[in-house]
C-alpha atoms as a PDB file:
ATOM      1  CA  UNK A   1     128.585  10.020 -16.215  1.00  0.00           C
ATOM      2  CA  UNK A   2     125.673   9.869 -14.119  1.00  0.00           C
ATOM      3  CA  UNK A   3     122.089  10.345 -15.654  1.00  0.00           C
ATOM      4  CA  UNK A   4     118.976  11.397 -13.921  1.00  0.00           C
ATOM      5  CA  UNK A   5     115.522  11.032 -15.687  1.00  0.00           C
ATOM      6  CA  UNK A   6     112.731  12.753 -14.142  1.00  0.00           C
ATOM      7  CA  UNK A   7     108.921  11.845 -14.581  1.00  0.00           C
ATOM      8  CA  UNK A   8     106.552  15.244 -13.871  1.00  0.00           C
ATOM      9  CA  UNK A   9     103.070  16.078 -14.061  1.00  0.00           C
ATOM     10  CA  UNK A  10     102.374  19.951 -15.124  1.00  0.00           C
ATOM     11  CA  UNK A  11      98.573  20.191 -13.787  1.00  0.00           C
ATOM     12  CA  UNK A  12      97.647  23.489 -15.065  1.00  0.00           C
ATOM     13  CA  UNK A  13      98.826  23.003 -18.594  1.00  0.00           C
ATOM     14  CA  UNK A  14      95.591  22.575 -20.890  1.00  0.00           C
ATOM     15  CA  UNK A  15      97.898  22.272 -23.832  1.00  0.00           C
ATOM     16  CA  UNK A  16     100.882  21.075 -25.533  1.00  0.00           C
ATOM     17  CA  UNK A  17     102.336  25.021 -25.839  1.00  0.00           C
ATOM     18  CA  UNK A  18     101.974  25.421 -22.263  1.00  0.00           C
ATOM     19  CA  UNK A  19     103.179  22.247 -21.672  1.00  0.00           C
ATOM     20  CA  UNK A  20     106.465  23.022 -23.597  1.00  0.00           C
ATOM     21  CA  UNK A  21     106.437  26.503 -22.091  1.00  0.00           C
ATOM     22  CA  UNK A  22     107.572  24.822 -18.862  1.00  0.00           C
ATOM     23  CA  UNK A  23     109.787  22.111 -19.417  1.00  0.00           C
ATOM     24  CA  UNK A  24     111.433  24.587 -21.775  1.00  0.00           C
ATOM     25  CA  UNK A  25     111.859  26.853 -18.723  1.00  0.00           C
ATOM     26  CA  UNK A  26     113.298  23.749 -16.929  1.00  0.00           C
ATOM     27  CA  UNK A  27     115.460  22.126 -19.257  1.00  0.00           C
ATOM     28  CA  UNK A  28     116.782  25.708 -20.628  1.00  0.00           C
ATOM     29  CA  UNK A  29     117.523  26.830 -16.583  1.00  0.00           C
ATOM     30  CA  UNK A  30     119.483  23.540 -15.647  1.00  0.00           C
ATOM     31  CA  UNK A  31     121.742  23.765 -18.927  1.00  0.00           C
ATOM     32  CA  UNK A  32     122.714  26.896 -18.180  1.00  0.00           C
ATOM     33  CA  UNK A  33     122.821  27.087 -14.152  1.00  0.00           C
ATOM     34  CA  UNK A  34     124.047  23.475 -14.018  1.00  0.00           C
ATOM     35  CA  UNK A  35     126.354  22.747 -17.212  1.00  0.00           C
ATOM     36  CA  UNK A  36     124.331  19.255 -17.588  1.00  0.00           C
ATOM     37  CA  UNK A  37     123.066  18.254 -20.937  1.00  0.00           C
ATOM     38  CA  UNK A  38     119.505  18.210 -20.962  1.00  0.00           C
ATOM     39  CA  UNK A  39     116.372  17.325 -22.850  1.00  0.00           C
ATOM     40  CA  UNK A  40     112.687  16.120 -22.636  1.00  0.00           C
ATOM     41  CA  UNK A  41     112.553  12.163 -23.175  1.00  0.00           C
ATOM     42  CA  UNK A  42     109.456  11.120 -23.233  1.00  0.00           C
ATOM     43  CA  UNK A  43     105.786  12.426 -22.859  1.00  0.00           C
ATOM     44  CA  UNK A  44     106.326  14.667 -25.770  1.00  0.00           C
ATOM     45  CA  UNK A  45     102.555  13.923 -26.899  1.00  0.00           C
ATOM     46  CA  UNK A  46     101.050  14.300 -23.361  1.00  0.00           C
ATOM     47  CA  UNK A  47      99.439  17.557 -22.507  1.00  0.00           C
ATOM     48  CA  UNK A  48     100.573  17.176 -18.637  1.00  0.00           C
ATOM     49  CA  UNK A  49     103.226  14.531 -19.164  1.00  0.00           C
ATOM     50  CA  UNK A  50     106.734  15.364 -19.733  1.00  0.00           C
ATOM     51  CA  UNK A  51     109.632  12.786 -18.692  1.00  0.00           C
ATOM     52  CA  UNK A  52     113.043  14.816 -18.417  1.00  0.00           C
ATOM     53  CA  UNK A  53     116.408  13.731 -18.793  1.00  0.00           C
ATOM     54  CA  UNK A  54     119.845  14.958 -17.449  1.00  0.00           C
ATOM     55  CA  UNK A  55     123.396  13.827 -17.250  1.00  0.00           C
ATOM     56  CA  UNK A  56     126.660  15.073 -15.780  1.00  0.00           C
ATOM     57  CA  UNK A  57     129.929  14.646 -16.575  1.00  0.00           C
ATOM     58  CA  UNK A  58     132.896  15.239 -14.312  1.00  0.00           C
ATOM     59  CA  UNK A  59     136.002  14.392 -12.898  1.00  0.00           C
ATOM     60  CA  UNK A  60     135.032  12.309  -9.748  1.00  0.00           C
ATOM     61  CA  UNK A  61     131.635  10.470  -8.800  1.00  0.00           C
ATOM     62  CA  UNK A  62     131.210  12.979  -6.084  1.00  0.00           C
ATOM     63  CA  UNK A  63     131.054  15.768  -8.046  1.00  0.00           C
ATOM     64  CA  UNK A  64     129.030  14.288 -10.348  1.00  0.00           C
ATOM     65  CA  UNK A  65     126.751  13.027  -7.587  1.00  0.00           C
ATOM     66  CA  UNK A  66     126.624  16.574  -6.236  1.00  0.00           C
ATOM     67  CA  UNK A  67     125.653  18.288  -9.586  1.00  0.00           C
ATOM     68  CA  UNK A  68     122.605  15.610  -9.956  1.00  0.00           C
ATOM     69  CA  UNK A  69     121.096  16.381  -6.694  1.00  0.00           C
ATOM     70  CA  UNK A  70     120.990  20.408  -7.340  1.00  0.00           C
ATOM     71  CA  UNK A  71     118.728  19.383 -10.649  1.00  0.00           C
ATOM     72  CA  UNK A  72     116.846  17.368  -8.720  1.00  0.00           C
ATOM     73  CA  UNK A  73     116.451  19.708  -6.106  1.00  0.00           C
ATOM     74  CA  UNK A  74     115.900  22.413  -8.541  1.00  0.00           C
ATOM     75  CA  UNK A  75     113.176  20.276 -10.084  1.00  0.00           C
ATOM     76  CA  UNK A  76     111.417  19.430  -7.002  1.00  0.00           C
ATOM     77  CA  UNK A  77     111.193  23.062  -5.843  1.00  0.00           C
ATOM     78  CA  UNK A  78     109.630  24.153  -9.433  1.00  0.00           C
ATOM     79  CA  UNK A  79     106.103  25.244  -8.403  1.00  0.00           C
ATOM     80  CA  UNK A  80     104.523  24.301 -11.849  1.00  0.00           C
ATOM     81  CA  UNK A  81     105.234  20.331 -11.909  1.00  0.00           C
ATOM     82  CA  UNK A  82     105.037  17.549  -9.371  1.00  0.00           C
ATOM     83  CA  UNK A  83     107.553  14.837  -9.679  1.00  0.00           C
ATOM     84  CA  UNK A  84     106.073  11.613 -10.435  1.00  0.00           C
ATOM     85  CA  UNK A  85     109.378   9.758 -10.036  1.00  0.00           C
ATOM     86  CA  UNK A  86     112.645  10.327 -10.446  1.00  0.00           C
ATOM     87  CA  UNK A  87     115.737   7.722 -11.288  1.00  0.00           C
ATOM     88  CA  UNK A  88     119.437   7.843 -11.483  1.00  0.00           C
ATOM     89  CA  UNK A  89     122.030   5.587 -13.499  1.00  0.00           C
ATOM     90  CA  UNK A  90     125.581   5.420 -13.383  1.00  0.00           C
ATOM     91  CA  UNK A  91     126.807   5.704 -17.174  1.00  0.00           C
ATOM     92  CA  UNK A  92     130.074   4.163 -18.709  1.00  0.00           C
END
């Protein structure tokens, strides 16, 4: 299983709705267009904050290597956040 955790700042959100508005959008779009488990981490209480998290499961490294970089990708291009940083772990 590989896991990806990404950190992202949301400028424009002035609240915690807003805020959830988008990594809703996020989170909701990579479950379904990506078949990875997803959910926000950490940052929960931060207006601008969020810290996402992702894994994928699959038969051979590469796939699951391949999966992990379209989220990421698909994170990156999002026009509403800016990734702070963004790490990946090999799960057993």
């Amino acid at each position: 299983m590989l896991a990806l955790e990404v950190d992202l700042h949301i400028d424009h959100s002035q609240s915690l709705k807003a805020k959830r508005s988008v990594v809703k959008s996020l989170v909701d779009t990579a479950r379904r267009r990506y078949l990875v488990a997803a959910a926000e981490v950490g940052g929960q209480d931060r207006w601008q904050r969020a810290v996402l998290g992702f894994a994928a499961v699959a038969e051979s490294e590469h796939h699951a290597t391949d999966v992990v970089d379209a989220v990421e990708r698909f994170i990156w291009a999002h026009p509403e956040v800016e990734v702070v940083s963004a790490e990946r772990r090999w799960l057993e």
